[in-house]
PDB file of N, CA and C in Angstrom:
ATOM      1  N   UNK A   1     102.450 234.691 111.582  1.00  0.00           N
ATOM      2  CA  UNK A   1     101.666 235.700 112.277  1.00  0.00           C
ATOM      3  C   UNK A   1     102.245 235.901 113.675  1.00  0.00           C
ATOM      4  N   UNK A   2     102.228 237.281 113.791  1.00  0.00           N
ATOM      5  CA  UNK A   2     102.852 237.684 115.308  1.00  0.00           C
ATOM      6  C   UNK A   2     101.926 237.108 116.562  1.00  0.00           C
ATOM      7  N   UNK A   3     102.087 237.629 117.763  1.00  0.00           N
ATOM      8  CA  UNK A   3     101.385 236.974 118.921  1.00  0.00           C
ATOM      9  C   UNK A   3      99.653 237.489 118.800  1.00  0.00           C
ATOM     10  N   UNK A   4     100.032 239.242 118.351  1.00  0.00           N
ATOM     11  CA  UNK A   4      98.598 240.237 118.519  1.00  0.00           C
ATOM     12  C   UNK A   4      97.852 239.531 117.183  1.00  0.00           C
ATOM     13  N   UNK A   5      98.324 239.351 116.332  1.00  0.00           N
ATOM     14  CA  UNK A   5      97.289 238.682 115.521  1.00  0.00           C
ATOM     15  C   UNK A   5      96.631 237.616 115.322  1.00  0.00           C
ATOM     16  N   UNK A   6      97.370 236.600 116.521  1.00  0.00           N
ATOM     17  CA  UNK A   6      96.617 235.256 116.755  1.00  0.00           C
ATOM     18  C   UNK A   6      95.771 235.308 117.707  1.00  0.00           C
ATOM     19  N   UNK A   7      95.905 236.270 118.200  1.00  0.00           N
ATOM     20  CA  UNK A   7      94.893 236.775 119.815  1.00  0.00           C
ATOM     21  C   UNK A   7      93.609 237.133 119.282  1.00  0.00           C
ATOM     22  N   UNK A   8      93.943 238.474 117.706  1.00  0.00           N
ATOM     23  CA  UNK A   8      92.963 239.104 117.626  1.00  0.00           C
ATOM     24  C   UNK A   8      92.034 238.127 116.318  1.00  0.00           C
ATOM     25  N   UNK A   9      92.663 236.899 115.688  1.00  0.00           N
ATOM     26  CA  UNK A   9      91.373 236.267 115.320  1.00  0.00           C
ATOM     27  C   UNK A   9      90.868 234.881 115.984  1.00  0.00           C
ATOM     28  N   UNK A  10      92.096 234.786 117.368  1.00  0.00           N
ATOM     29  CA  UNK A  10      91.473 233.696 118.385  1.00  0.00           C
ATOM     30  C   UNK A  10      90.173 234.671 119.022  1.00  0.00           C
ATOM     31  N   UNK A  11      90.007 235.727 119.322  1.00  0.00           N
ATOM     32  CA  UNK A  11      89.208 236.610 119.675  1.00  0.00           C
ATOM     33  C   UNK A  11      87.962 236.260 118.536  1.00  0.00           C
ATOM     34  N   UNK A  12      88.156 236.622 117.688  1.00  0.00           N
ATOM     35  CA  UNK A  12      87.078 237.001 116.245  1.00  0.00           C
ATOM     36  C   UNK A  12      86.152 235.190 116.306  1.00  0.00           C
ATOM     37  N   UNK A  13      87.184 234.410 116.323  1.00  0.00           N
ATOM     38  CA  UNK A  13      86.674 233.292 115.980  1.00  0.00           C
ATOM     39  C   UNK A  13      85.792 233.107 117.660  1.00  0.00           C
ATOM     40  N   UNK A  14      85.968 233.077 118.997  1.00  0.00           N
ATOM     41  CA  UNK A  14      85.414 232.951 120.016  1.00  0.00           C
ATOM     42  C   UNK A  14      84.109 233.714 119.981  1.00  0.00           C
ATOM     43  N   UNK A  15      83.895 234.755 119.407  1.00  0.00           N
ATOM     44  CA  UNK A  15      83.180 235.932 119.238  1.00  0.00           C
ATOM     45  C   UNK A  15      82.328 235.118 118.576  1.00  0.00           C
ATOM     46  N   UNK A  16      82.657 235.189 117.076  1.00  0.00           N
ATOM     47  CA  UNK A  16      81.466 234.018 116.217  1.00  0.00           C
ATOM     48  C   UNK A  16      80.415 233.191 117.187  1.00  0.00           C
ATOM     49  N   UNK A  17      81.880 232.142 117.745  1.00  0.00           N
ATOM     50  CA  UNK A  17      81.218 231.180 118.341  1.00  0.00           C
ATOM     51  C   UNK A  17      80.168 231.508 119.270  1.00  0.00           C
ATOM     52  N   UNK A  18      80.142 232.330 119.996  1.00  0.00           N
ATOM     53  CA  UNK A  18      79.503 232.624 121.457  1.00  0.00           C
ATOM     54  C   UNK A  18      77.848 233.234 120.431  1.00  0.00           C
ATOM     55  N   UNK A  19      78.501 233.766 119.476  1.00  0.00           N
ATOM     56  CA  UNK A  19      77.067 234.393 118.557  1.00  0.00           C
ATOM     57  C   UNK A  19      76.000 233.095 117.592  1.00  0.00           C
ATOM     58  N   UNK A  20      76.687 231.973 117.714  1.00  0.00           N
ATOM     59  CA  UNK A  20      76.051 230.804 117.459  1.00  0.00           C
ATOM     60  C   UNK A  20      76.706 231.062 115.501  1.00  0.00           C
ATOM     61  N   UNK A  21      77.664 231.047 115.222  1.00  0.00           N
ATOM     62  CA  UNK A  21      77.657 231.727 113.788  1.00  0.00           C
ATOM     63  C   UNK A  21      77.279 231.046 113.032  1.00  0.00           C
ATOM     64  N   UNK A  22      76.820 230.566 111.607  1.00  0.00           N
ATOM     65  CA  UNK A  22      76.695 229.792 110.741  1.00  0.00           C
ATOM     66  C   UNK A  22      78.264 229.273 110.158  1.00  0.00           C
ATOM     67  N   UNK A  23      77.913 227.978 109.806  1.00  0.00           N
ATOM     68  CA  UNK A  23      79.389 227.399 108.799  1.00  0.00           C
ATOM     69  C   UNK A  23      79.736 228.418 108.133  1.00  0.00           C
ATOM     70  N   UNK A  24      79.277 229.002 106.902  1.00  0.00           N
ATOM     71  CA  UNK A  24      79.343 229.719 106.291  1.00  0.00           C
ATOM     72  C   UNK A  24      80.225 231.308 106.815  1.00  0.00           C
ATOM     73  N   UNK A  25      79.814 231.671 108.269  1.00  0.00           N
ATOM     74  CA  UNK A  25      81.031 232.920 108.441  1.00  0.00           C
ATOM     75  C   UNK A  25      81.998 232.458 108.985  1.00  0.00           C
ATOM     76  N   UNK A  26      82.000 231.058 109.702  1.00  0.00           N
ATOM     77  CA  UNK A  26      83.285 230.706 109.743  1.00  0.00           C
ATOM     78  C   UNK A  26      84.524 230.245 108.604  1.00  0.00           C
ATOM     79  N   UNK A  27      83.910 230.130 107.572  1.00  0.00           N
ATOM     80  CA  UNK A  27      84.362 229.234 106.507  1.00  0.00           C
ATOM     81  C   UNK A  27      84.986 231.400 105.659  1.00  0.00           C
ATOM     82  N   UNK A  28      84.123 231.687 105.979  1.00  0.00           N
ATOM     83  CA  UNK A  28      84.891 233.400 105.396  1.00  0.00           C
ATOM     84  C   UNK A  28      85.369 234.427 106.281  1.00  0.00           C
ATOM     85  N   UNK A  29      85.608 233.964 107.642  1.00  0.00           N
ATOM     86  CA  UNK A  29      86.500 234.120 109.015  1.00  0.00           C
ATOM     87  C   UNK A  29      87.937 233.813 108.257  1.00  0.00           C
ATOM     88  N   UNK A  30      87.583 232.724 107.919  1.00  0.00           N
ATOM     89  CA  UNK A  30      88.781 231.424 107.997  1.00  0.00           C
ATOM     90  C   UNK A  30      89.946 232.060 106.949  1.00  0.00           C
ATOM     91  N   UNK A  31      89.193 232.607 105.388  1.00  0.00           N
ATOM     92  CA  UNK A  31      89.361 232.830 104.261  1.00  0.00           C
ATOM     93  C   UNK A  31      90.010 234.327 104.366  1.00  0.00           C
ATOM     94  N   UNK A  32      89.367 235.343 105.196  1.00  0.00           N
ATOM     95  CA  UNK A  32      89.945 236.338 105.709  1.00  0.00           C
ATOM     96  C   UNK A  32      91.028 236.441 106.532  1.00  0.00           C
ATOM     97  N   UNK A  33      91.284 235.543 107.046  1.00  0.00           N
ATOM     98  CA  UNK A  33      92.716 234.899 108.138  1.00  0.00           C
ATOM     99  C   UNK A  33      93.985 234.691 106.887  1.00  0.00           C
ATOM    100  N   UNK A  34      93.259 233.872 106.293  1.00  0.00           N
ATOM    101  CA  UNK A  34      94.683 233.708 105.571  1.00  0.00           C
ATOM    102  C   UNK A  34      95.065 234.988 104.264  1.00  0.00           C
ATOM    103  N   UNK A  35      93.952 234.998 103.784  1.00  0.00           N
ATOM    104  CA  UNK A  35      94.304 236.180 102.764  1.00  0.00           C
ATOM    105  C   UNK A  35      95.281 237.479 103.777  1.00  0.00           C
ATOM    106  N   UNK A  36      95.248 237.601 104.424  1.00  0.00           N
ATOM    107  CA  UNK A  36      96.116 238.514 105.577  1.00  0.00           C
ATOM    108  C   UNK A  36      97.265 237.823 106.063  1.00  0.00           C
ATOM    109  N   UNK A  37      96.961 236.773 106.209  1.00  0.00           N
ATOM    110  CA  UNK A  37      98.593 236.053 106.624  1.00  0.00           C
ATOM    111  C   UNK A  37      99.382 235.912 105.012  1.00  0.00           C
ATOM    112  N   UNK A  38      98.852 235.556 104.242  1.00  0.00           N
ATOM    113  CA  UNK A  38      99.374 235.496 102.410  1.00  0.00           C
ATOM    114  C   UNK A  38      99.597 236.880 102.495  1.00  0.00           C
ATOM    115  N   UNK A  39      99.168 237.693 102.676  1.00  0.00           N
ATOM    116  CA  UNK A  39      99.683 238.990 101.998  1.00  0.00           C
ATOM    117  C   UNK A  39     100.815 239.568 103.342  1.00  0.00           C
ATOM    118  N   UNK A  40     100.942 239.387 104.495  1.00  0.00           N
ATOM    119  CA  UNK A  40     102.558 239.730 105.356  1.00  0.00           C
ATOM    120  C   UNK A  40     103.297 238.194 104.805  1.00  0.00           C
ATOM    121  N   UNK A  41     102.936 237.579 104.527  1.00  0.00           N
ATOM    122  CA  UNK A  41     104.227 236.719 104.239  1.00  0.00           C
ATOM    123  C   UNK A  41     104.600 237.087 102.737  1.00  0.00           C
ATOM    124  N   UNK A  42     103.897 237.532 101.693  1.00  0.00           N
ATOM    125  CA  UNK A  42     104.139 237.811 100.117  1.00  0.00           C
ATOM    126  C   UNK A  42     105.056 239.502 100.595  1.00  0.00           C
ATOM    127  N   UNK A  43     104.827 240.155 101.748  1.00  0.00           N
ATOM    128  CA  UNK A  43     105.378 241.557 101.881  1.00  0.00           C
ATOM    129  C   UNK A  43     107.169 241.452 102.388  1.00  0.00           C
ATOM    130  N   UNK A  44     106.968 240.407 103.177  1.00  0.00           N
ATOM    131  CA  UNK A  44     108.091 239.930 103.813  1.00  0.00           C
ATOM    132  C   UNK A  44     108.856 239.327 102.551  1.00  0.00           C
ATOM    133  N   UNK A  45     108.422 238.021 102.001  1.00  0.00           N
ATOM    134  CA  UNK A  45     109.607 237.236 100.619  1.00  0.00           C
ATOM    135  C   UNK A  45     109.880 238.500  99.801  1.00  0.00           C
ATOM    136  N   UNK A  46     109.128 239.638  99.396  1.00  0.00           N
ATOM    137  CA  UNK A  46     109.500 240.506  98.814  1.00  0.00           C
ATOM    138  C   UNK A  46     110.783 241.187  98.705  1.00  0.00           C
ATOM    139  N   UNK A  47     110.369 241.722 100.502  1.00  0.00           N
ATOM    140  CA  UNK A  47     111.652 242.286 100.755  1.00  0.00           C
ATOM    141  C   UNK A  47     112.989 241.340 100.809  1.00  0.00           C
ATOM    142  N   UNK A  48     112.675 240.498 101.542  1.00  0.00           N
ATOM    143  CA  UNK A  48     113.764 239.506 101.248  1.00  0.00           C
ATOM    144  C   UNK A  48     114.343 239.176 100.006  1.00  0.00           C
ATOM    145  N   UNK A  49     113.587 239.133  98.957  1.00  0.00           N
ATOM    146  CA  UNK A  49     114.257 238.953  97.422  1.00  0.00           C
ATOM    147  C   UNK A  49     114.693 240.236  97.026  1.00  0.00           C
ATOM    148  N   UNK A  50     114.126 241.516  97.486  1.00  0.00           N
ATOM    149  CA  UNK A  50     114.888 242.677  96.980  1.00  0.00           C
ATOM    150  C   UNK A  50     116.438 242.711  97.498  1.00  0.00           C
ATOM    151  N   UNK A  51     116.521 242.208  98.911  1.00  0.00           N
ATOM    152  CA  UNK A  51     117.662 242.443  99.866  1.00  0.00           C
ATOM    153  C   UNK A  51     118.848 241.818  98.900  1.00  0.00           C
ATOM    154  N   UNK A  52     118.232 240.472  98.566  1.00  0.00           N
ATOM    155  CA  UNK A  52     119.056 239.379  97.733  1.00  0.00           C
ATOM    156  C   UNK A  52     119.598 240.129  96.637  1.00  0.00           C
ATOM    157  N   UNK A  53     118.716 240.581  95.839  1.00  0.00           N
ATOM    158  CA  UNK A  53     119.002 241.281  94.303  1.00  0.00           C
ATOM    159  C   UNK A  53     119.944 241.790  94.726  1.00  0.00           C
ATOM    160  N   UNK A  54     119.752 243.072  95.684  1.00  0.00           N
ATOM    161  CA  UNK A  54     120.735 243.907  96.057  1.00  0.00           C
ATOM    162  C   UNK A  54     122.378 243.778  96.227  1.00  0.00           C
ATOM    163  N   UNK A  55     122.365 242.862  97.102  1.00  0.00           N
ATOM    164  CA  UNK A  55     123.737 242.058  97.563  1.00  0.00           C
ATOM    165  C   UNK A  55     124.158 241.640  96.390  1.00  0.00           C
ATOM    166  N   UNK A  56     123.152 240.619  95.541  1.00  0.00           N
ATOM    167  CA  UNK A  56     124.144 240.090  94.652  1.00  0.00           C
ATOM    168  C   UNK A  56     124.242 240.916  93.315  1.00  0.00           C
ATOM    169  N   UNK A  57     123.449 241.963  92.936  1.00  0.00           N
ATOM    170  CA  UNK A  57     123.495 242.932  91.946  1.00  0.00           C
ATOM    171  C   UNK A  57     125.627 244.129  92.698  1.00  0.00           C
ATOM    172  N   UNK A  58     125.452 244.068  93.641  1.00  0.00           N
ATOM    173  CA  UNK A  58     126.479 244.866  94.241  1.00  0.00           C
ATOM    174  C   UNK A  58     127.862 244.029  94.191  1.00  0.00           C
ATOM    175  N   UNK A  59     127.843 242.957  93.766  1.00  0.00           N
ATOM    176  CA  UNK A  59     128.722 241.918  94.330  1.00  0.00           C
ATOM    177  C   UNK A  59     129.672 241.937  92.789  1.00  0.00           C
ATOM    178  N   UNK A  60     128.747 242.016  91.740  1.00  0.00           N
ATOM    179  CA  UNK A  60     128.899 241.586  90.280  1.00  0.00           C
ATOM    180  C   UNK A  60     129.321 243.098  89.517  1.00  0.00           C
TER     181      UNK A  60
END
């Protein structure tokens, strides 16, 4: 995760806190954090394995 997106759920999570949140929205804070970090890192290996194919589909 880049800098703006650790800001904006260090933000989200401070926010909770200050609102007294229950376990429970932190625990689907938490779950929403990563399902978003899993899906730019699954967007990124993607491209990276297409790049690969590419090169070595061109090579052969």
């Amino acid at each position: 995760m880049d800098k703006n997106n650790r800001s904006k759920w260090t933000n989200e999570f401070r926010s909770l806190g200050k609102k007294k949140g229950s376990r429970q929205n932190f625990i689907n804070l938490y779950k929403k954090m990563k399902k978003e970090k899993d899906n730019c890192e699954n967007i990124k290996t993607n491209i990276f394995k297409r790049l690969i194919d590419r090169f070595s589909n061109g090579k052969d």
